[in-house]
PDB file of N, CA and C in Angstrom:
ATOM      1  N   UNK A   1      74.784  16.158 234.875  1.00  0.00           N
ATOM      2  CA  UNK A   1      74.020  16.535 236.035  1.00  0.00           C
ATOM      3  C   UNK A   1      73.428  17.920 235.792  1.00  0.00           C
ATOM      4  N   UNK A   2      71.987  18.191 236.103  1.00  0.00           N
ATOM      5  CA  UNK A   2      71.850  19.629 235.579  1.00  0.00           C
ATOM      6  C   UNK A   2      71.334  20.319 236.791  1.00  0.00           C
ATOM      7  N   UNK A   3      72.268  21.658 236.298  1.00  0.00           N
ATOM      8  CA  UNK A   3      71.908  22.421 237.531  1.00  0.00           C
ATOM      9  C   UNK A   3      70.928  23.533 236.176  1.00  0.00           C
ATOM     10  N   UNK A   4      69.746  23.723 237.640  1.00  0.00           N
ATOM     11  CA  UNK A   4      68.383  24.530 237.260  1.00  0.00           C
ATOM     12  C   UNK A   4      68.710  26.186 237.674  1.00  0.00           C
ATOM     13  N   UNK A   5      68.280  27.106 237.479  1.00  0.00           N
ATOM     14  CA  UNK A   5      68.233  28.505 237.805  1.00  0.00           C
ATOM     15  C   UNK A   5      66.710  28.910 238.259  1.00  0.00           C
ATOM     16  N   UNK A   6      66.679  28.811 239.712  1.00  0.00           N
ATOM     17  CA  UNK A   6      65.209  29.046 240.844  1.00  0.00           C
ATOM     18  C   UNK A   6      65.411  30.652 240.815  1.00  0.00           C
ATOM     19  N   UNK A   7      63.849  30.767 240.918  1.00  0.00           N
ATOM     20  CA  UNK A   7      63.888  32.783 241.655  1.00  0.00           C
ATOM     21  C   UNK A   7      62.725  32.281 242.627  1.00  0.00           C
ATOM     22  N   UNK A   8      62.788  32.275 243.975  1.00  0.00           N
ATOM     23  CA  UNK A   8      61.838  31.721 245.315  1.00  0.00           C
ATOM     24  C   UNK A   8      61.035  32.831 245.211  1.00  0.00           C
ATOM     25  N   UNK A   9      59.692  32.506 244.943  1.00  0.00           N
ATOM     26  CA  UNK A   9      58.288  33.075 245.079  1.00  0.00           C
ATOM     27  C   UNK A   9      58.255  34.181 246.437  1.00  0.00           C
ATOM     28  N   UNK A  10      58.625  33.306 247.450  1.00  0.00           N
ATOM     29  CA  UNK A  10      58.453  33.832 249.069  1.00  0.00           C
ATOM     30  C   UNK A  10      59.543  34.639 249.049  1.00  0.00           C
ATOM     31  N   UNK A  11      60.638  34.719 248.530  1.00  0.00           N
ATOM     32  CA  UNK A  11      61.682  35.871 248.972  1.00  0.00           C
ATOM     33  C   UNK A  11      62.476  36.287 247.966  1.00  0.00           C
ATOM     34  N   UNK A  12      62.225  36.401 246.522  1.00  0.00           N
ATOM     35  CA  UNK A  12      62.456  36.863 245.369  1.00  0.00           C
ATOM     36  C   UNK A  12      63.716  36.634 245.133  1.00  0.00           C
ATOM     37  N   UNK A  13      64.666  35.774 246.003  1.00  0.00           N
ATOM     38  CA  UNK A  13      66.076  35.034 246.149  1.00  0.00           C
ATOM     39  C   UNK A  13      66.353  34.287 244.647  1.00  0.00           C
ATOM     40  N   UNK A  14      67.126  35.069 243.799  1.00  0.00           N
ATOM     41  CA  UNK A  14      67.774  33.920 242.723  1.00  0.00           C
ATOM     42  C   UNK A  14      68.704  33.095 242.618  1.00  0.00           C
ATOM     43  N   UNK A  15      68.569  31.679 242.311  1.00  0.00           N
ATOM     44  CA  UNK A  15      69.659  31.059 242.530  1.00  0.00           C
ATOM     45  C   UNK A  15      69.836  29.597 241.818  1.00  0.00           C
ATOM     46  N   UNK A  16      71.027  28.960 241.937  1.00  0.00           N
ATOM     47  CA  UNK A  16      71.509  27.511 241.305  1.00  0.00           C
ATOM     48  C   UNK A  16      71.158  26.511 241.828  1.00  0.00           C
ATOM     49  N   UNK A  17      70.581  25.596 241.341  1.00  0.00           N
ATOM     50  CA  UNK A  17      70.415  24.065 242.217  1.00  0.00           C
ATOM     51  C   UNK A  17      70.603  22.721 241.272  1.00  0.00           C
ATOM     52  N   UNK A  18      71.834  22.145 241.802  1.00  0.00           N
ATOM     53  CA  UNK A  18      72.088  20.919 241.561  1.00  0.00           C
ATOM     54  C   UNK A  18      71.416  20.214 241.254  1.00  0.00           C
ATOM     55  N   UNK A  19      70.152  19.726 240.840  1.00  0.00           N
ATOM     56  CA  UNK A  19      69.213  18.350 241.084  1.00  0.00           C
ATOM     57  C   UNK A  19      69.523  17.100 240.552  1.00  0.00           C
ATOM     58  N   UNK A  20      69.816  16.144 241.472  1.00  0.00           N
ATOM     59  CA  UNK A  20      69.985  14.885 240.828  1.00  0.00           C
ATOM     60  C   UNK A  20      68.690  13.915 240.581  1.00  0.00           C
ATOM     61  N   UNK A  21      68.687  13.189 239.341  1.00  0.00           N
ATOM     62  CA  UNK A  21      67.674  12.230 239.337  1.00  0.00           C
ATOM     63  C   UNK A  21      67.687  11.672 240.563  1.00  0.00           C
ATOM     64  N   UNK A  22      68.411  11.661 241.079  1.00  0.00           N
ATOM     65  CA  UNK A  22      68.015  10.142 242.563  1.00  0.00           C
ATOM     66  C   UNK A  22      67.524  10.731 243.784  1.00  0.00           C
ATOM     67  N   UNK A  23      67.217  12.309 243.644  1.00  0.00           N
ATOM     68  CA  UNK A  23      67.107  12.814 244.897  1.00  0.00           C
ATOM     69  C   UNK A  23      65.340  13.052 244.690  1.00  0.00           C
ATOM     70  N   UNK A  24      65.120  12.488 246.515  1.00  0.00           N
ATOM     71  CA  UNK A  24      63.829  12.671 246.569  1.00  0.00           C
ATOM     72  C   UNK A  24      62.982  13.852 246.827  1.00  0.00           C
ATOM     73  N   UNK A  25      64.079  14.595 247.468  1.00  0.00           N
ATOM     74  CA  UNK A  25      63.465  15.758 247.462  1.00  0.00           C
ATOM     75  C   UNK A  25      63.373  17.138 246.827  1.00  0.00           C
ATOM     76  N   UNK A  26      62.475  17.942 246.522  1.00  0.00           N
ATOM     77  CA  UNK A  26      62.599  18.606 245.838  1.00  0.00           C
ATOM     78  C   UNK A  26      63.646  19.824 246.258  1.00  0.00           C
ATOM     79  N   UNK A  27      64.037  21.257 245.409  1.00  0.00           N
ATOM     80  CA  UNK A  27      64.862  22.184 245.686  1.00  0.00           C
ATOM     81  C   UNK A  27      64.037  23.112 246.957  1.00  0.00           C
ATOM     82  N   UNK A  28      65.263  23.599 247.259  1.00  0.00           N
ATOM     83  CA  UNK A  28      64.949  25.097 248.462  1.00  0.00           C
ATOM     84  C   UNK A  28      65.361  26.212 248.190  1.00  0.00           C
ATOM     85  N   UNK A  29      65.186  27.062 248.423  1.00  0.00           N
ATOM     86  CA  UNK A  29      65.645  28.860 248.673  1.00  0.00           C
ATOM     87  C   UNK A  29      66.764  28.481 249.789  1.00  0.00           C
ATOM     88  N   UNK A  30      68.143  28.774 249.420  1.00  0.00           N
ATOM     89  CA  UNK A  30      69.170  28.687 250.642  1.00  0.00           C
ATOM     90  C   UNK A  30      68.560  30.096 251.634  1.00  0.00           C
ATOM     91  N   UNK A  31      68.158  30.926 251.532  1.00  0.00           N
ATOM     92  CA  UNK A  31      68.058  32.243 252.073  1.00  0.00           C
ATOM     93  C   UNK A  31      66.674  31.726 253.076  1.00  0.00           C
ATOM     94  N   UNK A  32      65.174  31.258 252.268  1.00  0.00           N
ATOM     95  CA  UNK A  32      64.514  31.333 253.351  1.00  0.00           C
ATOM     96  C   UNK A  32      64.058  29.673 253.289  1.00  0.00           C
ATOM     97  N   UNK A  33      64.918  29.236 252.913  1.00  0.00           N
ATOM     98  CA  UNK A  33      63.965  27.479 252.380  1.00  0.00           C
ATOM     99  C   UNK A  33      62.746  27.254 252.099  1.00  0.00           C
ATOM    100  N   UNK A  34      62.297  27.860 251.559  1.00  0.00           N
ATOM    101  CA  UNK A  34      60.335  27.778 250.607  1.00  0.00           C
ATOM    102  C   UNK A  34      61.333  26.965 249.752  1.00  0.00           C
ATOM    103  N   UNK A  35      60.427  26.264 249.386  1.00  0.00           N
ATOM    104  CA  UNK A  35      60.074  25.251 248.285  1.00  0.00           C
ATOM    105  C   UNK A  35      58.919  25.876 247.152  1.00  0.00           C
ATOM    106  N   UNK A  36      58.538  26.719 247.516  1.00  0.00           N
ATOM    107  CA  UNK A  36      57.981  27.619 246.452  1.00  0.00           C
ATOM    108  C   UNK A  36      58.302  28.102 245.303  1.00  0.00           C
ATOM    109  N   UNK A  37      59.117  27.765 244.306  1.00  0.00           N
ATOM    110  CA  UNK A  37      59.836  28.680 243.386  1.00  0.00           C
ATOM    111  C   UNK A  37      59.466  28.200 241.811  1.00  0.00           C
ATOM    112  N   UNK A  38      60.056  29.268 241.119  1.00  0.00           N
ATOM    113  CA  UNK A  38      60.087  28.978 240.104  1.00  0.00           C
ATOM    114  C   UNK A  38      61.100  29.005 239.314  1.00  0.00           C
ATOM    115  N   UNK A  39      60.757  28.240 238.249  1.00  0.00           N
ATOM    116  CA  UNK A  39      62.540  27.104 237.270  1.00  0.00           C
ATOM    117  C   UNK A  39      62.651  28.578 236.507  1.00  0.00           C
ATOM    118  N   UNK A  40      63.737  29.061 236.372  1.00  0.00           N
ATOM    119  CA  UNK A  40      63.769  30.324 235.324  1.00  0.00           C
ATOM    120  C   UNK A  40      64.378  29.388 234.263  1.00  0.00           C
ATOM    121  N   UNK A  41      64.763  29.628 233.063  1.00  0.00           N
ATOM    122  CA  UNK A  41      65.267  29.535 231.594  1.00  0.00           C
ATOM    123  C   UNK A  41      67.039  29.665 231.827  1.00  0.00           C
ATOM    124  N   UNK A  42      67.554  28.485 231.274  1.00  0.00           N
ATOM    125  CA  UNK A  42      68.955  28.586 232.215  1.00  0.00           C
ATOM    126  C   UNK A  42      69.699  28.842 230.633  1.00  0.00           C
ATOM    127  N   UNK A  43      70.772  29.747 231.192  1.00  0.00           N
ATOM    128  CA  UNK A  43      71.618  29.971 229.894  1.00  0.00           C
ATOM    129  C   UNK A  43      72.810  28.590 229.876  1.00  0.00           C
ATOM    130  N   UNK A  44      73.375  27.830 228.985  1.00  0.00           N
ATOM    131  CA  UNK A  44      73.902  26.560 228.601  1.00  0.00           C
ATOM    132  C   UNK A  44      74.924  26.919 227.869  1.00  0.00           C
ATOM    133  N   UNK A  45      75.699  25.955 228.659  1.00  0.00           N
ATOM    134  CA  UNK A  45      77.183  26.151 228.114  1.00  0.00           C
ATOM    135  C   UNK A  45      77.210  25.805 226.647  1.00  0.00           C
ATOM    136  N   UNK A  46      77.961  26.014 225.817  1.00  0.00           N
ATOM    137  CA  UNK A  46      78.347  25.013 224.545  1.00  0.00           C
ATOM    138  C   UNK A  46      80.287  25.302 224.263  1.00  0.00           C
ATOM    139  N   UNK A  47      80.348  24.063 224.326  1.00  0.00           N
ATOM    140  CA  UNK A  47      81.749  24.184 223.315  1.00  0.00           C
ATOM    141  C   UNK A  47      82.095  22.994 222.711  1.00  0.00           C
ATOM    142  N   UNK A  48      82.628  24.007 221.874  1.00  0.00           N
ATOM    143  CA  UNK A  48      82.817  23.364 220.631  1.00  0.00           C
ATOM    144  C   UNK A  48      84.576  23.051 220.207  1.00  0.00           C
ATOM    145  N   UNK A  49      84.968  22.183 218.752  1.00  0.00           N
ATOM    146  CA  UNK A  49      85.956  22.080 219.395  1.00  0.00           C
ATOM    147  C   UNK A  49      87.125  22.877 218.989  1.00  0.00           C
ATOM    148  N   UNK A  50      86.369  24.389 217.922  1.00  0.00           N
ATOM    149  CA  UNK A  50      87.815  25.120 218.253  1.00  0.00           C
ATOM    150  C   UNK A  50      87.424  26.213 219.619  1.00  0.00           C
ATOM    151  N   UNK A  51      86.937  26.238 220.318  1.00  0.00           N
ATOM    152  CA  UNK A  51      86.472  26.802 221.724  1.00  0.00           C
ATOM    153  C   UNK A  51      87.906  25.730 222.646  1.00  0.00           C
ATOM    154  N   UNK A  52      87.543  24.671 222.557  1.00  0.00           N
ATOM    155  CA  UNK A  52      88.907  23.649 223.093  1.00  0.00           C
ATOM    156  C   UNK A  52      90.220  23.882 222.752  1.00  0.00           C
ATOM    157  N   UNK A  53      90.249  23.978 221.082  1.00  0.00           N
ATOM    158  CA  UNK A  53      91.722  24.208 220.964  1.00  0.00           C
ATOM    159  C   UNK A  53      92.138  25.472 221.551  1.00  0.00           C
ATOM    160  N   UNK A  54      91.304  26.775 221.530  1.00  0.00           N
ATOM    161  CA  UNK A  54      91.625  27.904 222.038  1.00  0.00           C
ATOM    162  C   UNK A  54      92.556  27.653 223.182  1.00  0.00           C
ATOM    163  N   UNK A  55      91.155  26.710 223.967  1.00  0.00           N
ATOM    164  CA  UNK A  55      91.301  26.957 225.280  1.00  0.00           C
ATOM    165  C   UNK A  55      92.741  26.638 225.573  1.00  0.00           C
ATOM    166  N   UNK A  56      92.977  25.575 224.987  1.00  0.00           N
ATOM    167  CA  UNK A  56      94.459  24.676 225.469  1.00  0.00           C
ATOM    168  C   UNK A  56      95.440  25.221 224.800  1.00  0.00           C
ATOM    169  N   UNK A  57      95.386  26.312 223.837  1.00  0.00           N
ATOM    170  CA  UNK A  57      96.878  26.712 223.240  1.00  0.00           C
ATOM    171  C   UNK A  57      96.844  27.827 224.447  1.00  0.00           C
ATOM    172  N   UNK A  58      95.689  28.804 224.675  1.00  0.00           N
ATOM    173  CA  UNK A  58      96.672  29.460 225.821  1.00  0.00           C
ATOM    174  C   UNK A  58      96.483  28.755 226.899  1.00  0.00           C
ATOM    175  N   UNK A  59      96.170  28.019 227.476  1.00  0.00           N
ATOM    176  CA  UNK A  59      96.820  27.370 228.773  1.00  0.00           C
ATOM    177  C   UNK A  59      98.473  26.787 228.488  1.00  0.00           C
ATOM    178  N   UNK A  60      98.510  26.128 227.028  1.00  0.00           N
ATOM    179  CA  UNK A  60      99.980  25.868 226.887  1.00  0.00           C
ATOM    180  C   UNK A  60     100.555  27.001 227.151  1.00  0.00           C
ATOM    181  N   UNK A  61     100.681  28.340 226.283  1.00  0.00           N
ATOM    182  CA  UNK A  61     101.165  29.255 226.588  1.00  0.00           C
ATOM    183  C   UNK A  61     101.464  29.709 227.692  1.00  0.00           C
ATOM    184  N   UNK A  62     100.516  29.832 228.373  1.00  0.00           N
ATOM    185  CA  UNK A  62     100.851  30.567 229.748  1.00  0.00           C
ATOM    186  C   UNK A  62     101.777  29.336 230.556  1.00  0.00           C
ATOM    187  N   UNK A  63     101.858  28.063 230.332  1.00  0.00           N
ATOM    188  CA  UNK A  63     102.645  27.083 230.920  1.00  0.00           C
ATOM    189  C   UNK A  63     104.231  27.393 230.418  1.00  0.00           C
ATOM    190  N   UNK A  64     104.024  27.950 229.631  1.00  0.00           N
ATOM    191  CA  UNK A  64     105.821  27.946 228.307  1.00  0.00           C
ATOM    192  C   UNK A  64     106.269  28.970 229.434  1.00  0.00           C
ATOM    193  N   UNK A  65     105.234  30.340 229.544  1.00  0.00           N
ATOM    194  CA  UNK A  65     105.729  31.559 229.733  1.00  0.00           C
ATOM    195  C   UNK A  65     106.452  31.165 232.082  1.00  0.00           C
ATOM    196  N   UNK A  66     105.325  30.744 232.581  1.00  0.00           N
ATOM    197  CA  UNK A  66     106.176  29.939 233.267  1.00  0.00           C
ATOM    198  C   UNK A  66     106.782  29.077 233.740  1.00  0.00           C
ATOM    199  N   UNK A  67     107.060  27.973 232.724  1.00  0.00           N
ATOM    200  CA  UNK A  67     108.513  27.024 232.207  1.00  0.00           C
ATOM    201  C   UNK A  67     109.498  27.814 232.369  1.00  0.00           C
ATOM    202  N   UNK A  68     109.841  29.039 231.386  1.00  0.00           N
ATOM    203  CA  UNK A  68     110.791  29.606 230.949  1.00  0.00           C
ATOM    204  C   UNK A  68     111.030  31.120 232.316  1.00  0.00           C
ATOM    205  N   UNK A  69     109.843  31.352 233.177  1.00  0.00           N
ATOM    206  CA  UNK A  69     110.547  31.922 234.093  1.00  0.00           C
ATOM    207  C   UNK A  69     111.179  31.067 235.245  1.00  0.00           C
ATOM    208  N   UNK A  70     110.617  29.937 235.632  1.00  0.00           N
ATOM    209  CA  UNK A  70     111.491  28.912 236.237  1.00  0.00           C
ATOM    210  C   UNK A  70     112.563  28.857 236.022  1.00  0.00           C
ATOM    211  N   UNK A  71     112.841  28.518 234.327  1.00  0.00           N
ATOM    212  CA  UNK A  71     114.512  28.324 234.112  1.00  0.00           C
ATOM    213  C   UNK A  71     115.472  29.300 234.872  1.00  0.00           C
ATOM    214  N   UNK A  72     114.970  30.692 234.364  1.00  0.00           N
ATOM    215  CA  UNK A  72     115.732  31.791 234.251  1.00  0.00           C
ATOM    216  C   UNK A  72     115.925  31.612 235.670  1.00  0.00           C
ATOM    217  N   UNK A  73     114.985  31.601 236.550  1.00  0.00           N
ATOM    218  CA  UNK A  73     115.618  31.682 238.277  1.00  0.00           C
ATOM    219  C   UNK A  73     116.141  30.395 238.467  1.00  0.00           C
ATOM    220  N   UNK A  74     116.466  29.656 238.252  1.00  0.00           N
ATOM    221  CA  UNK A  74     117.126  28.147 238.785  1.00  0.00           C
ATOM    222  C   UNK A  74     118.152  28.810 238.083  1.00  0.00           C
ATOM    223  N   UNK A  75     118.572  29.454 236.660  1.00  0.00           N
ATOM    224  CA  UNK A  75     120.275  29.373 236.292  1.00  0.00           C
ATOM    225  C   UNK A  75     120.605  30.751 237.111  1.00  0.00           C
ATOM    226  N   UNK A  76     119.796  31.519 237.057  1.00  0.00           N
ATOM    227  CA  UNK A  76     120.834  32.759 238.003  1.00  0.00           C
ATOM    228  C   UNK A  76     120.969  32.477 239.454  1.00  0.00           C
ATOM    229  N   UNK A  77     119.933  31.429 239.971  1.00  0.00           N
ATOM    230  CA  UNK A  77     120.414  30.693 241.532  1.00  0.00           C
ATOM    231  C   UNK A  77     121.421  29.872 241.210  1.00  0.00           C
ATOM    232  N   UNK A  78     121.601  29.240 240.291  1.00  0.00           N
ATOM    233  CA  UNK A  78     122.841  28.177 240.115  1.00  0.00           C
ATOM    234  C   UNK A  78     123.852  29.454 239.591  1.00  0.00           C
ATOM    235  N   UNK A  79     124.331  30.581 238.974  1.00  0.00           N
ATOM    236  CA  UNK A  79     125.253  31.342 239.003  1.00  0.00           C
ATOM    237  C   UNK A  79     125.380  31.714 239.811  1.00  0.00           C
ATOM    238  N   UNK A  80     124.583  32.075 240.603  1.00  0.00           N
ATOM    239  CA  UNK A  80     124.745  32.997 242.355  1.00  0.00           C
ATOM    240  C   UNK A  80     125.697  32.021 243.155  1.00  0.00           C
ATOM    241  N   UNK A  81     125.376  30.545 243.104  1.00  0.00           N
ATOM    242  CA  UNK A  81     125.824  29.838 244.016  1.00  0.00           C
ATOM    243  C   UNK A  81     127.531  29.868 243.776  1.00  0.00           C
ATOM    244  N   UNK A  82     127.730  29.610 242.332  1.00  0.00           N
ATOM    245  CA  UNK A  82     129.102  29.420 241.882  1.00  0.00           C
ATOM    246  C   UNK A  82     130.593  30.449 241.734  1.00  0.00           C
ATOM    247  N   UNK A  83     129.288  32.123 242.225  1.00  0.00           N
ATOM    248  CA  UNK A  83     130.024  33.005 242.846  1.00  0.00           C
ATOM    249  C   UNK A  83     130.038  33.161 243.784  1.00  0.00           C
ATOM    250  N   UNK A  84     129.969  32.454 244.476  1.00  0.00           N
ATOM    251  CA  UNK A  84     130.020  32.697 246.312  1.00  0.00           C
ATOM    252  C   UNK A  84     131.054  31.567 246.382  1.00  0.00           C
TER     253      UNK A  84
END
């Protein structure tokens, strides 16, 4: 689905718009709704797939780091309990 990057002629408003093939109507200025605008040059994602592995070793990581603070409070709540 591509979203376009508008700057509205009538109120110099920059901004994102969704456009789907199926829609009949064209984009607006959320600020003043002209339909006046123009498509700016949109910067595009890319990734690639060590951009992916990155991504997912630290998301693992940061999952380990709280895995392992979970533990630590469930066994010192389960020691707390067994001294009382």
């Amino acid at each position: 689905m591509p979203i376009y990057d508008y700057k509205c002629r009538a109120c110099g408003h920059q901004f994102e718009a969704l456009v789907l093939p199926s829609s009949k109507s064209a984009a607006a200025c959320p600020s003043c709704k002209s339909q006046e605008l123009e498509q700016l040059l949109s910067a595009f994602a890319v990734n690639s797939a060590e951009q992916s592995k990155a991504t997912w070793k630290a998301a693992r990581k940061q999952y380990e780091k709280t895995d392992l603070r979970d533990k630590q409070i469930a066994e010192r709540e389960e020691m707390e309990r067994h001294h009382h």
